[in-house]
N, C-alpha and C. Protein backbone atom coordinates (compact mmCIF):
# COMPACT_ATOMS: atom_id res chain seq x y z
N UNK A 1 -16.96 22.02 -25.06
CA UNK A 1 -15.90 21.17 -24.49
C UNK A 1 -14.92 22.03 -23.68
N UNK A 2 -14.75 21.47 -22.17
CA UNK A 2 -13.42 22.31 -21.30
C UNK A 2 -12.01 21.99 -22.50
N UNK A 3 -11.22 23.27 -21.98
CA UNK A 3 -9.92 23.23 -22.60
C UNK A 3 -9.28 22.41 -21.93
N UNK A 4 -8.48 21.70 -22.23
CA UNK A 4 -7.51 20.63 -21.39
C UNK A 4 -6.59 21.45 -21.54
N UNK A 5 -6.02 21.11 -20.06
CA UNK A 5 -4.91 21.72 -19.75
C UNK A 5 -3.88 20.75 -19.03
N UNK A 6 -4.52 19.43 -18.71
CA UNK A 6 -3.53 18.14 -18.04
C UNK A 6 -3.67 16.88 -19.21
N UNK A 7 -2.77 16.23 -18.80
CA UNK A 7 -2.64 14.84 -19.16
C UNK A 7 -1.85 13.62 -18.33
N UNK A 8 -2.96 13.29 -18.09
CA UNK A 8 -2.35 12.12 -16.90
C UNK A 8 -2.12 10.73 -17.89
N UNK A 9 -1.04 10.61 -17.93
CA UNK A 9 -0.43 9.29 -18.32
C UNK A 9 -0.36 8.15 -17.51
N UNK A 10 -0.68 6.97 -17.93
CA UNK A 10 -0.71 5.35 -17.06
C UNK A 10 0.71 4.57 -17.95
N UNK A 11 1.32 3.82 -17.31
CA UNK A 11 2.76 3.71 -17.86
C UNK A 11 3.13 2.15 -18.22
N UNK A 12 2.58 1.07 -17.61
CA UNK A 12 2.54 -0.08 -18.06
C UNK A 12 1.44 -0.11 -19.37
N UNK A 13 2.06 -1.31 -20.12
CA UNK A 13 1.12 -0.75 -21.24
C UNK A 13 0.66 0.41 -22.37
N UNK A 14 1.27 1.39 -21.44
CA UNK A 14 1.17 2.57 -22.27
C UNK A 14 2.24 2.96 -22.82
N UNK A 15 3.54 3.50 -21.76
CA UNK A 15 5.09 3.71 -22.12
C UNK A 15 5.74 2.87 -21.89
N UNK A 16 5.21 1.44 -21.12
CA UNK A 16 6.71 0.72 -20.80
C UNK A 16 6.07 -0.82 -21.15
N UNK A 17 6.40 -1.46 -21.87
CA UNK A 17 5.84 -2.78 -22.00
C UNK A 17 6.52 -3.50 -21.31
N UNK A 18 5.11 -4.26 -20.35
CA UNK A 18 5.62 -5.19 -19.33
C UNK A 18 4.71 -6.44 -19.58
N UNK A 19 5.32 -7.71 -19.03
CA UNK A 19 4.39 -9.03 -19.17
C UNK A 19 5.28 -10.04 -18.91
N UNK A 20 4.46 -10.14 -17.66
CA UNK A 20 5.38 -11.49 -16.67
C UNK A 20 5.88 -12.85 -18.55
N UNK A 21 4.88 -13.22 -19.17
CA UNK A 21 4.74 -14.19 -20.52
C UNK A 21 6.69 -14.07 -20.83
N UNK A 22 6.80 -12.86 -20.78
CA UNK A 22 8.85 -12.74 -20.54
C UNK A 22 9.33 -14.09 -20.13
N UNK A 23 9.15 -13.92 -19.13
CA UNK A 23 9.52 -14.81 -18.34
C UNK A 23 9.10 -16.54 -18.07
N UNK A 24 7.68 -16.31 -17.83
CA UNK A 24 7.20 -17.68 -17.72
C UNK A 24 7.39 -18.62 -18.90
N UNK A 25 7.45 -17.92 -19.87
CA UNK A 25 7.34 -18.63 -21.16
C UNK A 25 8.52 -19.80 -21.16
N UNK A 26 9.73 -18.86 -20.72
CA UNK A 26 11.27 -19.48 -20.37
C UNK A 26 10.62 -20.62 -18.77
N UNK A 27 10.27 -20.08 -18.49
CA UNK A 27 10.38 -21.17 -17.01
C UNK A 27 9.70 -22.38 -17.45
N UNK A 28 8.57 -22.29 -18.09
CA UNK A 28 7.49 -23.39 -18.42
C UNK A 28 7.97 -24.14 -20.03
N UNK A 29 9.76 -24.06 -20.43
CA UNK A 29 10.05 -24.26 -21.76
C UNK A 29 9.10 -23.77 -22.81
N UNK A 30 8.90 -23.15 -23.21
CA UNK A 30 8.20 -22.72 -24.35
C UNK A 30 6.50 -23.38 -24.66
N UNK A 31 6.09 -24.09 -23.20
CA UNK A 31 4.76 -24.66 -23.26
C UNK A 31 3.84 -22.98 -23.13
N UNK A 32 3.56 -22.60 -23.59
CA UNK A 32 2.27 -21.64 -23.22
C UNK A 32 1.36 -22.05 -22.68
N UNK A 33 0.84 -23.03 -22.92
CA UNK A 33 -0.94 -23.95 -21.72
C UNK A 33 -0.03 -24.09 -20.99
N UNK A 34 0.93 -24.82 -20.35
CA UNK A 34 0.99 -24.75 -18.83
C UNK A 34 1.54 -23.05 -18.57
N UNK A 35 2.47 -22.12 -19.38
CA UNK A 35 2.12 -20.62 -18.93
C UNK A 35 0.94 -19.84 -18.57
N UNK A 36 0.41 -20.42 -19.16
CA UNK A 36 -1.56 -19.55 -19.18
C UNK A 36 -2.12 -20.17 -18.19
N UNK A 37 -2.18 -21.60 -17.62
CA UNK A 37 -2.88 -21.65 -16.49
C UNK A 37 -1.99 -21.53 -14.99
N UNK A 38 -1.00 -21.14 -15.28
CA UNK A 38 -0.37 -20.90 -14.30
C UNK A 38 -0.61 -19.25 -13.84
N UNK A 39 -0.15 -18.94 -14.70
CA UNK A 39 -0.58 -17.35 -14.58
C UNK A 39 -2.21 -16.66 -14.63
N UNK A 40 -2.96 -17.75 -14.96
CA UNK A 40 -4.37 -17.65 -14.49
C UNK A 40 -5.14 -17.72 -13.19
N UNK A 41 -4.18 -19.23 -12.71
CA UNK A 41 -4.50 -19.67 -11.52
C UNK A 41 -3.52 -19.74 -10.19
N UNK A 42 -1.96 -19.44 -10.37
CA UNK A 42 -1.41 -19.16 -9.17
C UNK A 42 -0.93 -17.81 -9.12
N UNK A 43 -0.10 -16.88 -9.70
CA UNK A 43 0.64 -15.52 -9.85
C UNK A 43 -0.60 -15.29 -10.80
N UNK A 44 -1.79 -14.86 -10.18
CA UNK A 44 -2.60 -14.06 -10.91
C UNK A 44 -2.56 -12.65 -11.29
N UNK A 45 -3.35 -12.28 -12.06
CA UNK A 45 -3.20 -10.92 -11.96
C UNK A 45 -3.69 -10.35 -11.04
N UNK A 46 -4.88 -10.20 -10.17
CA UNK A 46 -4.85 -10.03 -9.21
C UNK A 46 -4.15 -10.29 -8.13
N UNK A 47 -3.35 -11.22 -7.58
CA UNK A 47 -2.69 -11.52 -7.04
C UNK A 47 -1.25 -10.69 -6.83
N UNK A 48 -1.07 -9.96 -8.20
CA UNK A 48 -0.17 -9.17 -8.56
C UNK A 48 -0.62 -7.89 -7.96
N UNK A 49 -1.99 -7.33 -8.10
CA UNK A 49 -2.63 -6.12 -7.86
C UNK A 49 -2.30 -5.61 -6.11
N UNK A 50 -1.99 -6.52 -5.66
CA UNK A 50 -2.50 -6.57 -4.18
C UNK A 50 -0.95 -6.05 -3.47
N UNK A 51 0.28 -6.10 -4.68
CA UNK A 51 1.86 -5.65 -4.22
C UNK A 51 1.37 -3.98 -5.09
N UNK A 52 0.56 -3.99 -5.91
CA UNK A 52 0.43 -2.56 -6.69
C UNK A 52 -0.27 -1.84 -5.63
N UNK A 53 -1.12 -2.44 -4.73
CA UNK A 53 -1.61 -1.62 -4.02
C UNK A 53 -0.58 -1.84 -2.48
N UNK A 54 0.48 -2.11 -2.57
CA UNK A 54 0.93 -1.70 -1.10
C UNK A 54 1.59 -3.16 -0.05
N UNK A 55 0.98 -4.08 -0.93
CA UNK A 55 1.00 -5.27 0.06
C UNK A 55 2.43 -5.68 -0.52
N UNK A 56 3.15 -6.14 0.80
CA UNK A 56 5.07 -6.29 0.49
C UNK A 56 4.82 -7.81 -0.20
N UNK A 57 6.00 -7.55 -1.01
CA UNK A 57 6.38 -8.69 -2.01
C UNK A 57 6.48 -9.97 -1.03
N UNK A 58 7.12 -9.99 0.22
CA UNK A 58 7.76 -10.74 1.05
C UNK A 58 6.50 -11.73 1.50
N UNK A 59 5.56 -10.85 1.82
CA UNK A 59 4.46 -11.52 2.38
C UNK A 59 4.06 -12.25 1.50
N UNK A 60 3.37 -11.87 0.27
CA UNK A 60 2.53 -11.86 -0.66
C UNK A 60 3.67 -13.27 -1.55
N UNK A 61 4.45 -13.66 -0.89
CA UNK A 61 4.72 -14.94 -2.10
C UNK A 61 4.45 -15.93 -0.76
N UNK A 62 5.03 -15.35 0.49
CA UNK A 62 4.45 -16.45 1.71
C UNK A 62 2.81 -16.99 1.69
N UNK A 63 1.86 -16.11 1.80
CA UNK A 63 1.17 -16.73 1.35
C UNK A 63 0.58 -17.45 0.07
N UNK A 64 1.12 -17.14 -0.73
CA UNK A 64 1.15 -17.86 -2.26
C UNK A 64 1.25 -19.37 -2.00
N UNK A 65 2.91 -19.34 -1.59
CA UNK A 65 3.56 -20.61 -1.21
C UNK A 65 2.83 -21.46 -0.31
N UNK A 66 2.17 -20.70 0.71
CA UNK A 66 1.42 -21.84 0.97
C UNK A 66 0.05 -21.77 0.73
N UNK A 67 -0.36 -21.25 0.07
CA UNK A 67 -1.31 -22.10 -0.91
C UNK A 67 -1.19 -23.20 -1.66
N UNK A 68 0.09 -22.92 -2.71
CA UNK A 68 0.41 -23.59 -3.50
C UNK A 68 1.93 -24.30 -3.17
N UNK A 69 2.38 -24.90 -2.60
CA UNK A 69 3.43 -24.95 -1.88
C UNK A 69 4.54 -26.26 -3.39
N UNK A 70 3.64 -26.71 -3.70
CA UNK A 70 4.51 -27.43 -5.18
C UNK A 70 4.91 -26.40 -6.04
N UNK A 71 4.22 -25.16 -6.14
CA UNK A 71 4.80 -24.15 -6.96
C UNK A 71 5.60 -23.53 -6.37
N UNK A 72 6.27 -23.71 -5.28
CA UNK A 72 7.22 -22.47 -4.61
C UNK A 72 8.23 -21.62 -5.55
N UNK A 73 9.02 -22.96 -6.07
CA UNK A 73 10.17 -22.24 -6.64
C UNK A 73 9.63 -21.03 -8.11
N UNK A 74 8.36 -21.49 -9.06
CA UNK A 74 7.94 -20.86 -9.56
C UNK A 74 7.34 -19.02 -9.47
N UNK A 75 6.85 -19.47 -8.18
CA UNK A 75 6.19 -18.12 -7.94
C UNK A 75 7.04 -17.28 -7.12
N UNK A 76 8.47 -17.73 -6.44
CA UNK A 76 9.41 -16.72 -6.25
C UNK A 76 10.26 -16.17 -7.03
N UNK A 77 10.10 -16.79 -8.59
CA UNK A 77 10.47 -16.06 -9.86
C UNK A 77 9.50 -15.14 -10.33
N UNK A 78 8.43 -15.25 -9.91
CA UNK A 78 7.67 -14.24 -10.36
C UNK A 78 8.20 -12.34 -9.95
N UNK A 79 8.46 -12.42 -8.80
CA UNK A 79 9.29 -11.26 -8.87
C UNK A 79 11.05 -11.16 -8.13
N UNK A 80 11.30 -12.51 -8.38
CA UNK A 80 12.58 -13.23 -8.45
C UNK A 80 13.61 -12.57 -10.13
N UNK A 81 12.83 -12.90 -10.71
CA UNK A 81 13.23 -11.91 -12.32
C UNK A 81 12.37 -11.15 -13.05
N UNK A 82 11.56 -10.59 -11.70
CA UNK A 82 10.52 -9.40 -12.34
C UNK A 82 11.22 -8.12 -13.31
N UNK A 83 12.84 -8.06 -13.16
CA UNK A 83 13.09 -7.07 -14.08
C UNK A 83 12.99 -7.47 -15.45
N UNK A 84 13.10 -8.89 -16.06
CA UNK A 84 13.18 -9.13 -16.93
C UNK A 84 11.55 -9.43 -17.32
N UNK A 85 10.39 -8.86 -16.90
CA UNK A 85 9.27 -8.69 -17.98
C UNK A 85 9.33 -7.88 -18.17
N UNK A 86 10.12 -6.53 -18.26
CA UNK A 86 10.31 -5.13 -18.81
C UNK A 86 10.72 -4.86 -20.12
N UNK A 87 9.57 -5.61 -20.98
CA UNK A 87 10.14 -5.53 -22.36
C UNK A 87 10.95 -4.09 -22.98
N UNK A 88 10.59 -2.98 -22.18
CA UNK A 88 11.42 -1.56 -23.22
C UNK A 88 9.92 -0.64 -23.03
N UNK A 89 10.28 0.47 -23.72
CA UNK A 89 9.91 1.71 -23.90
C UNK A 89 8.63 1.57 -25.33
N UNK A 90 7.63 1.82 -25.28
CA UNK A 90 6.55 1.79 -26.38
C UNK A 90 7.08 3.41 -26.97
N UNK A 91 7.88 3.39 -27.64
CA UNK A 91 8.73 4.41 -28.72
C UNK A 91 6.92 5.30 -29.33
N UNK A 92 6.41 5.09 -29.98
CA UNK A 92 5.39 5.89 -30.18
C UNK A 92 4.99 6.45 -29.62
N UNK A 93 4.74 5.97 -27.95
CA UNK A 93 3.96 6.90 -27.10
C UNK A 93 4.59 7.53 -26.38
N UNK A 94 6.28 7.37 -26.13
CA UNK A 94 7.58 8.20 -25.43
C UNK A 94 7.33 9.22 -26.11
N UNK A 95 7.37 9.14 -27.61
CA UNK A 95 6.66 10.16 -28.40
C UNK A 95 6.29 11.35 -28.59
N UNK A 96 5.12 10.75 -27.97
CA UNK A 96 3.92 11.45 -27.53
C UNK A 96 3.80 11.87 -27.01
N UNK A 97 4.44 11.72 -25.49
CA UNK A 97 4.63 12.20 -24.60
C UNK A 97 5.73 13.58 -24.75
N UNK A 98 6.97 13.52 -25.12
CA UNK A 98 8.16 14.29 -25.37
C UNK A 98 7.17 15.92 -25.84
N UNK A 99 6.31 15.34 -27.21
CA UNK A 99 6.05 16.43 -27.68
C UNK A 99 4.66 17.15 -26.66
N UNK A 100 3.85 16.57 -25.83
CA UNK A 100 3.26 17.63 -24.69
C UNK A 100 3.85 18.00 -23.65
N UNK A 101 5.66 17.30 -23.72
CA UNK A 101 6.51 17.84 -22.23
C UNK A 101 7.16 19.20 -22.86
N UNK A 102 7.38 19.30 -24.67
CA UNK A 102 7.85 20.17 -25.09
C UNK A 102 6.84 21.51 -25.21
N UNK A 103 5.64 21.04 -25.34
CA UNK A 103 4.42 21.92 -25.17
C UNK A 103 4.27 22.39 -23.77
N UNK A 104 4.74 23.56 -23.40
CA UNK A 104 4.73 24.38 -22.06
C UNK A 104 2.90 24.56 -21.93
N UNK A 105 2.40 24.37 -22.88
CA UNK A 105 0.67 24.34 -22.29
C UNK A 105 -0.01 23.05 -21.20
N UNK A 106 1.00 22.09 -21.21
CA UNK A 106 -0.03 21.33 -20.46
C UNK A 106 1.02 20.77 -19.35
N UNK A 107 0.24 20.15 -18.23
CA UNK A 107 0.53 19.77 -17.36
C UNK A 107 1.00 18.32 -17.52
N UNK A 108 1.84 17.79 -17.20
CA UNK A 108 2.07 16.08 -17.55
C UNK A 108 2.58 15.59 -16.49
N UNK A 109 1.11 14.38 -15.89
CA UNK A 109 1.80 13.43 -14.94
C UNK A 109 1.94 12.28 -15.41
N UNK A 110 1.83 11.12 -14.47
CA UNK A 110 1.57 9.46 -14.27
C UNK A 110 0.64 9.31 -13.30
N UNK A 111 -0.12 8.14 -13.35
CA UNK A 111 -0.70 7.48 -12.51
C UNK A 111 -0.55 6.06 -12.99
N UNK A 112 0.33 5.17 -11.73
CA UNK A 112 0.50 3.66 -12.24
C UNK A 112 -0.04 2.97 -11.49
N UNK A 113 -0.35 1.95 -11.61
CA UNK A 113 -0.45 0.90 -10.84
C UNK A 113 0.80 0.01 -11.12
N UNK A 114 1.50 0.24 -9.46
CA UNK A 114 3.26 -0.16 -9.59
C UNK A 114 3.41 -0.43 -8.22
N UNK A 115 4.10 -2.03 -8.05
CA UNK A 115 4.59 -1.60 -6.90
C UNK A 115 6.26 -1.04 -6.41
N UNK A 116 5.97 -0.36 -5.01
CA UNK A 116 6.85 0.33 -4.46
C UNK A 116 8.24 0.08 -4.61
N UNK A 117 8.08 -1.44 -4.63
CA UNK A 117 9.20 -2.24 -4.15
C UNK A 117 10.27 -2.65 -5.52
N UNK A 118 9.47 -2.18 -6.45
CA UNK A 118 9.77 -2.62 -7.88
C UNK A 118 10.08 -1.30 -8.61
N UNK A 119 8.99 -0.27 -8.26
CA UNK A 119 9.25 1.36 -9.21
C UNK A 119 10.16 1.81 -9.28
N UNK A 120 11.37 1.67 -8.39
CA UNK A 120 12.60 2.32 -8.39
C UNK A 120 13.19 1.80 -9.67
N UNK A 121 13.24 0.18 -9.83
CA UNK A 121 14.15 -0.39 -10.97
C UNK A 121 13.83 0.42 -12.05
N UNK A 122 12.20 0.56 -12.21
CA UNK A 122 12.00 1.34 -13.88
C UNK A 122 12.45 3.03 -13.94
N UNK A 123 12.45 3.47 -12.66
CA UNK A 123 13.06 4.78 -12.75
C UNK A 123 14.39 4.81 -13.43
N UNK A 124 15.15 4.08 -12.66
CA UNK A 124 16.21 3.92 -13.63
C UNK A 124 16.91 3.46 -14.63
N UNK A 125 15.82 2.72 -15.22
CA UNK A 125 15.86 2.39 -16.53
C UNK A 125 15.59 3.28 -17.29
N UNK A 126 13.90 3.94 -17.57
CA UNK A 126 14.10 4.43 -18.17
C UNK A 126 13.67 5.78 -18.02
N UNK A 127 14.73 7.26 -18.35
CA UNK A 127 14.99 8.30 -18.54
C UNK A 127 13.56 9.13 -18.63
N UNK A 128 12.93 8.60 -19.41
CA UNK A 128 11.28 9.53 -19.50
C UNK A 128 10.78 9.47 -18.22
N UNK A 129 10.77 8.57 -17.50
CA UNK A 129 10.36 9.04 -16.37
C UNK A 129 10.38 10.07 -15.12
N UNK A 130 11.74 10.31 -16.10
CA UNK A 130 12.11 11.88 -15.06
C UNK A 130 11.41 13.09 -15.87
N UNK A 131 10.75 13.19 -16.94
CA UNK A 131 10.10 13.81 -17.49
C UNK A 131 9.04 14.59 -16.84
N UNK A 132 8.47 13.94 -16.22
CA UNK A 132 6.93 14.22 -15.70
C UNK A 132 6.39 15.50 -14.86
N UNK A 133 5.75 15.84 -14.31
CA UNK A 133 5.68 16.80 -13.49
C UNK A 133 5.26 16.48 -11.91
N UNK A 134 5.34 15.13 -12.39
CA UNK A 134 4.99 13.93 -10.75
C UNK A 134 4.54 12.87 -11.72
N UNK A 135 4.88 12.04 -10.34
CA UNK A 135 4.17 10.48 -10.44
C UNK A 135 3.81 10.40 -9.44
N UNK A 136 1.84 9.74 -9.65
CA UNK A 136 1.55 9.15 -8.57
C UNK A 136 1.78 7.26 -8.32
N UNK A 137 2.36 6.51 -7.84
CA UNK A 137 2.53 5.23 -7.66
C UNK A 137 1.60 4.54 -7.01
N UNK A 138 0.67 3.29 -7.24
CA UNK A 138 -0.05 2.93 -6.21
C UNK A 138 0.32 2.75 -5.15
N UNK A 139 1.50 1.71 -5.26
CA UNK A 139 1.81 0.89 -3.87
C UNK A 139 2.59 2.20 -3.08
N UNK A 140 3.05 3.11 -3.12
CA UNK A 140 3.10 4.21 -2.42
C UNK A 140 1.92 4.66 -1.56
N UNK A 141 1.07 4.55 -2.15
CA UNK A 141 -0.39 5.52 -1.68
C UNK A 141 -0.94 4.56 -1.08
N UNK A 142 -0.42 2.71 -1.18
CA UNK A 142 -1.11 1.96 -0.73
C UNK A 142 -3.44 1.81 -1.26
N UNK A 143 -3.11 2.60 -2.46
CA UNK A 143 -4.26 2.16 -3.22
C UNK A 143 -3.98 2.14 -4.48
N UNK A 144 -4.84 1.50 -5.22
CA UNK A 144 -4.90 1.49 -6.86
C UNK A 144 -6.12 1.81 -7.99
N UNK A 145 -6.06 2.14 -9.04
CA UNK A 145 -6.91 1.98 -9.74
C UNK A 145 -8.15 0.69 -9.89
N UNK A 146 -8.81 0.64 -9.63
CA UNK A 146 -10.02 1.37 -10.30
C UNK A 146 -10.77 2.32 -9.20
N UNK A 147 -9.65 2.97 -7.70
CA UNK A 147 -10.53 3.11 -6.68
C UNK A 147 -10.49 4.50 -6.80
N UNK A 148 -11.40 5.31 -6.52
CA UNK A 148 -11.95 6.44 -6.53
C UNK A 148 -10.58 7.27 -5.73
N UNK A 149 -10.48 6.56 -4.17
CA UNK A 149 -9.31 7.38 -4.06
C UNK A 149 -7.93 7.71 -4.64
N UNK A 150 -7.64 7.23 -5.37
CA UNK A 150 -6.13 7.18 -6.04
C UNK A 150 -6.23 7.86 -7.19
N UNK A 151 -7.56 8.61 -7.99
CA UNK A 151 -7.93 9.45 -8.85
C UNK A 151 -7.83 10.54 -8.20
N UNK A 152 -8.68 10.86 -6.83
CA UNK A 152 -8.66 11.83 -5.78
C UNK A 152 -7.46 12.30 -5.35
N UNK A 153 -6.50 11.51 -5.02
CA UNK A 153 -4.91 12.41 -4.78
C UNK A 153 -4.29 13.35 -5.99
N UNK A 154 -4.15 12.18 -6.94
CA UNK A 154 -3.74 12.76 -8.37
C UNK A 154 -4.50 14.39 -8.74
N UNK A 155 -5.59 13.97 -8.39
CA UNK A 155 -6.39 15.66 -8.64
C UNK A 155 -5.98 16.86 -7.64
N UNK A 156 -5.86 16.41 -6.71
CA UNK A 156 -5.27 17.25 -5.53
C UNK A 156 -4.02 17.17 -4.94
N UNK A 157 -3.19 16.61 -5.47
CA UNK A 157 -1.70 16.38 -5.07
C UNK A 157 -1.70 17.78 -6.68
N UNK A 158 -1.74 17.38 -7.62
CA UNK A 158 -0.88 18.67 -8.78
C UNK A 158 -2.31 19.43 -9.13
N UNK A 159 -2.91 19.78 -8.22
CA UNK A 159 -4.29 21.01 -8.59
C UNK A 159 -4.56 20.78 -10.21
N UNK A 160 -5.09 19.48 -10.13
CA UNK A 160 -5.88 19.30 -11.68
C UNK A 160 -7.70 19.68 -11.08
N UNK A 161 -8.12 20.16 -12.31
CA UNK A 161 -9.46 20.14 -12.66
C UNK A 161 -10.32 18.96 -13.52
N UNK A 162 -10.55 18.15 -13.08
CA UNK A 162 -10.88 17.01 -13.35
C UNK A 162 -11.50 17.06 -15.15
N UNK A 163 -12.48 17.90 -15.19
CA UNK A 163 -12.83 18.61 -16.20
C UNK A 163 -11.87 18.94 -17.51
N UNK A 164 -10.81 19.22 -16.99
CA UNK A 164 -9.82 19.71 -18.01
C UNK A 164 -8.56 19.03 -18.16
N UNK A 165 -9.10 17.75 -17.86
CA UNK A 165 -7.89 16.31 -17.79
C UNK A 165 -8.44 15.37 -18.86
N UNK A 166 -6.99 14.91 -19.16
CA UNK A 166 -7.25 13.96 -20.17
C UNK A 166 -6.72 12.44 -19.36
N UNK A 167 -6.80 11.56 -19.28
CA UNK A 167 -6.29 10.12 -18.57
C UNK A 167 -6.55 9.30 -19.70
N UNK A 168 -5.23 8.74 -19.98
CA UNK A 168 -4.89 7.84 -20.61
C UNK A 168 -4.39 6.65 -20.14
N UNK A 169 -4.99 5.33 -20.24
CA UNK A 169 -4.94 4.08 -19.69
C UNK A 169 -5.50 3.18 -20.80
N UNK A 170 -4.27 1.55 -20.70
CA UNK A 170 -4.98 1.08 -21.73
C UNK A 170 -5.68 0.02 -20.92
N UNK A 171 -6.12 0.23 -19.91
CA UNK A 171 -7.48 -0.64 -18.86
C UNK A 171 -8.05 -0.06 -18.80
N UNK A 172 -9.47 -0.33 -19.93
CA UNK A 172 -10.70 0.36 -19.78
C UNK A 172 -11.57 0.39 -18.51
N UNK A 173 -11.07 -0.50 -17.53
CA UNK A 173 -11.58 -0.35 -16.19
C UNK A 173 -11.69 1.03 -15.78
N UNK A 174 -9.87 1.10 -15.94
CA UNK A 174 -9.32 2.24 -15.48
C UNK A 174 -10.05 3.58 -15.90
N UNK A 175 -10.22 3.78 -16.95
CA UNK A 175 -10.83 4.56 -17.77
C UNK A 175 -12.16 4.87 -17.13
N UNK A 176 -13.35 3.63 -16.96
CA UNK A 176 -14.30 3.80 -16.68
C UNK A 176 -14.65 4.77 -15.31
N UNK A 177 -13.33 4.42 -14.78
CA UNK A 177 -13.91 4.99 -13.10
C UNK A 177 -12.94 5.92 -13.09
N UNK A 178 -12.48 6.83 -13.77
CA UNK A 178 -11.75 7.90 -13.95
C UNK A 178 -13.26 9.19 -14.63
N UNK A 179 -13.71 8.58 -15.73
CA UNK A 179 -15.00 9.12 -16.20
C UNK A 179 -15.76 9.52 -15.12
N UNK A 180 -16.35 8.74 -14.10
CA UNK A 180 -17.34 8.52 -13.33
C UNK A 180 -16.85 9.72 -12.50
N UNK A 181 -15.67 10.18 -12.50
CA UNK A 181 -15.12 11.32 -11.17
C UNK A 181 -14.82 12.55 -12.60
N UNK A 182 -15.80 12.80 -13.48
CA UNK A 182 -15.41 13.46 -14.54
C UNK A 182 -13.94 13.80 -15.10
N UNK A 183 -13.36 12.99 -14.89
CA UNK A 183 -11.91 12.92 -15.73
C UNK A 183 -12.35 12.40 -17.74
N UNK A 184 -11.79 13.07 -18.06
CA UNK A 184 -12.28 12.61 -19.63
C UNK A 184 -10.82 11.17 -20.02
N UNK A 185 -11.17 10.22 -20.54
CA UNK A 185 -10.55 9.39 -20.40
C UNK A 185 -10.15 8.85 -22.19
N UNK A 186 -8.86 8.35 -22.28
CA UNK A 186 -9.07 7.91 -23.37
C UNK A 186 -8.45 6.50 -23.08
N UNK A 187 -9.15 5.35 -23.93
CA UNK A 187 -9.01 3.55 -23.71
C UNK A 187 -7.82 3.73 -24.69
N UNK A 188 -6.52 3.55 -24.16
CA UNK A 188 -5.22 2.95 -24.84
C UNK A 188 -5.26 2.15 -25.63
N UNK A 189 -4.88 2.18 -26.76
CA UNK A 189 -4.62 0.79 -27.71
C UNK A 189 -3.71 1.27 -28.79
N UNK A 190 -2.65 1.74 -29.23
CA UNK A 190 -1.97 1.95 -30.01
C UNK A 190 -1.49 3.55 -29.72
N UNK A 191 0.15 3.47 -30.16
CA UNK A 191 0.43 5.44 -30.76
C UNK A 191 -0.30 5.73 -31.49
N UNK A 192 -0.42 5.20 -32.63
CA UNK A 192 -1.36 5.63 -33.87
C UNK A 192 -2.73 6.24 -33.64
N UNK A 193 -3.19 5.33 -32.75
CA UNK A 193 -4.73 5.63 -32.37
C UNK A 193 -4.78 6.46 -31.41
N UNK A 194 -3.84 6.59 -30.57
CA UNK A 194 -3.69 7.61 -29.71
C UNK A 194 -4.23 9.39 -30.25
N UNK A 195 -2.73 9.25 -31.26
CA UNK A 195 -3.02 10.67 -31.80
C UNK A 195 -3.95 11.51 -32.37
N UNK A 196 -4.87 9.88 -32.88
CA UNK A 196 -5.99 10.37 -33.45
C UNK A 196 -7.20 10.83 -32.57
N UNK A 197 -7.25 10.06 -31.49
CA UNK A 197 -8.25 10.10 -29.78
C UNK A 197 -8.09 11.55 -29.38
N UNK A 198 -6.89 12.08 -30.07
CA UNK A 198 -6.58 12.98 -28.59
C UNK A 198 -7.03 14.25 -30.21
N UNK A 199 -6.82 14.22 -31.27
CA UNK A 199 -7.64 15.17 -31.79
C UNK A 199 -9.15 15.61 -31.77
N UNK A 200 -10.06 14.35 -31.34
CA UNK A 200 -11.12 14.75 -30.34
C UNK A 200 -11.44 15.80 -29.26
N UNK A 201 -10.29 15.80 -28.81
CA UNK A 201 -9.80 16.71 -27.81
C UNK A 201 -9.24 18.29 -28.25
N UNK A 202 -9.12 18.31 -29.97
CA UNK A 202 -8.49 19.31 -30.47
C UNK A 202 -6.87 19.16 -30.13
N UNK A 203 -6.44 18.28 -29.99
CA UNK A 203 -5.13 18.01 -29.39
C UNK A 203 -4.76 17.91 -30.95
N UNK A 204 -3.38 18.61 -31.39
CA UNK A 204 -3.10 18.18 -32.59
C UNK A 204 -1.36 18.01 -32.38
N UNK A 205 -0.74 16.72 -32.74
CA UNK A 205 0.54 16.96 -31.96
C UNK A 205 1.22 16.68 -33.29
């Protein structure tokens, strides 16, 4: 096994819990079936992907709206009070993080899928983010995960060895096509389980 010497961190889901459900839940009174097919079928997640990769908020509800033009007022809350799906900080994995920023052995970035227009708010929220040794942002780079290029900067923007990286994401997508460019990957699902994934790695924190 290569020695790891990086750790690329993914930050929704991982350090920062986010989920539009914040919000819609309140807009749609506390109905969840009309939240779930709304957020299935108009402010999709994909639909969302497409401001992570670059495309302006401005546009991207214009055409929404007219698609769906009875939903207007809905889907300009979608990032109308996008600060408020920012549930907070996943405390276990801030963690986690603290103690490999305190470990002078490894390298520590981000790679998000975020858009541009929005990343600033979480910078200044929250403080770990100045931690890092970079962040790469999608909608900056104008690409996102699962695409080969946006693994490719990250490796060559902070001289990682793909080999001797760890990527942590809790979208096994993400994961999958991080592998495929030999990045060793671990599928997010808990601090707990984290710590234990990364002793695989001989990681003992």
């Amino acid at each position: 096994m290569n020695k790891i010497d990086t750790v690329i961190f993914d930050l929704g889901g991982v350090l920062i819990d986010w989920n539009p459900e914040y919000v819609f839940l309140d807009v749609f009174d506390g109905n969840r079936e009309k939240m779930r097919w709304f957020l299935d079928n108009i402010c999709t997640s994909d639909w969302n992907e497409n401001q992570d990769a670059g495309y302006l908020i401005e546009d991207a509800n214009k055409d929404l709206i007219a698609q769906f033009p009875e939903y207007e007022k809905e889907i300009k809350l979608f990032y109308g009070r996008w600060v408020e799906m920012l549930g907070g900080s996943i405390e276990g994995t801030v963690k986690i993080l603290e103690a490999f920023i305190k470990n002078n052995n490894y390298k520590v970035v981000a790679l998000t899928n975020w858009s541009a227009e929005t990343f600033p708010i979480a910078l200044k929220r929250f403080e770990f983010l100045h931690w890092f040794d970079g962040i790469v942002v999608s909608g900056v780079e104008k690409t996102r995960k699962p695409f080969d290029h946006i693994y490719n900067i990250t490796l060559k923007r902070f001289n990682i060895k793909a080999e001797n990286s760890i990527f942590i994401d809790d979208n096994l997508r993400n994961i999958e096509a991080s592998n495929k460019l030999g990045i060793n990957g671990i599928h997010f699902q808990s601090p707990e389980k984290l710590i234990e994934q990364l002793k695989t790695y001989n990681i003992h924190l």
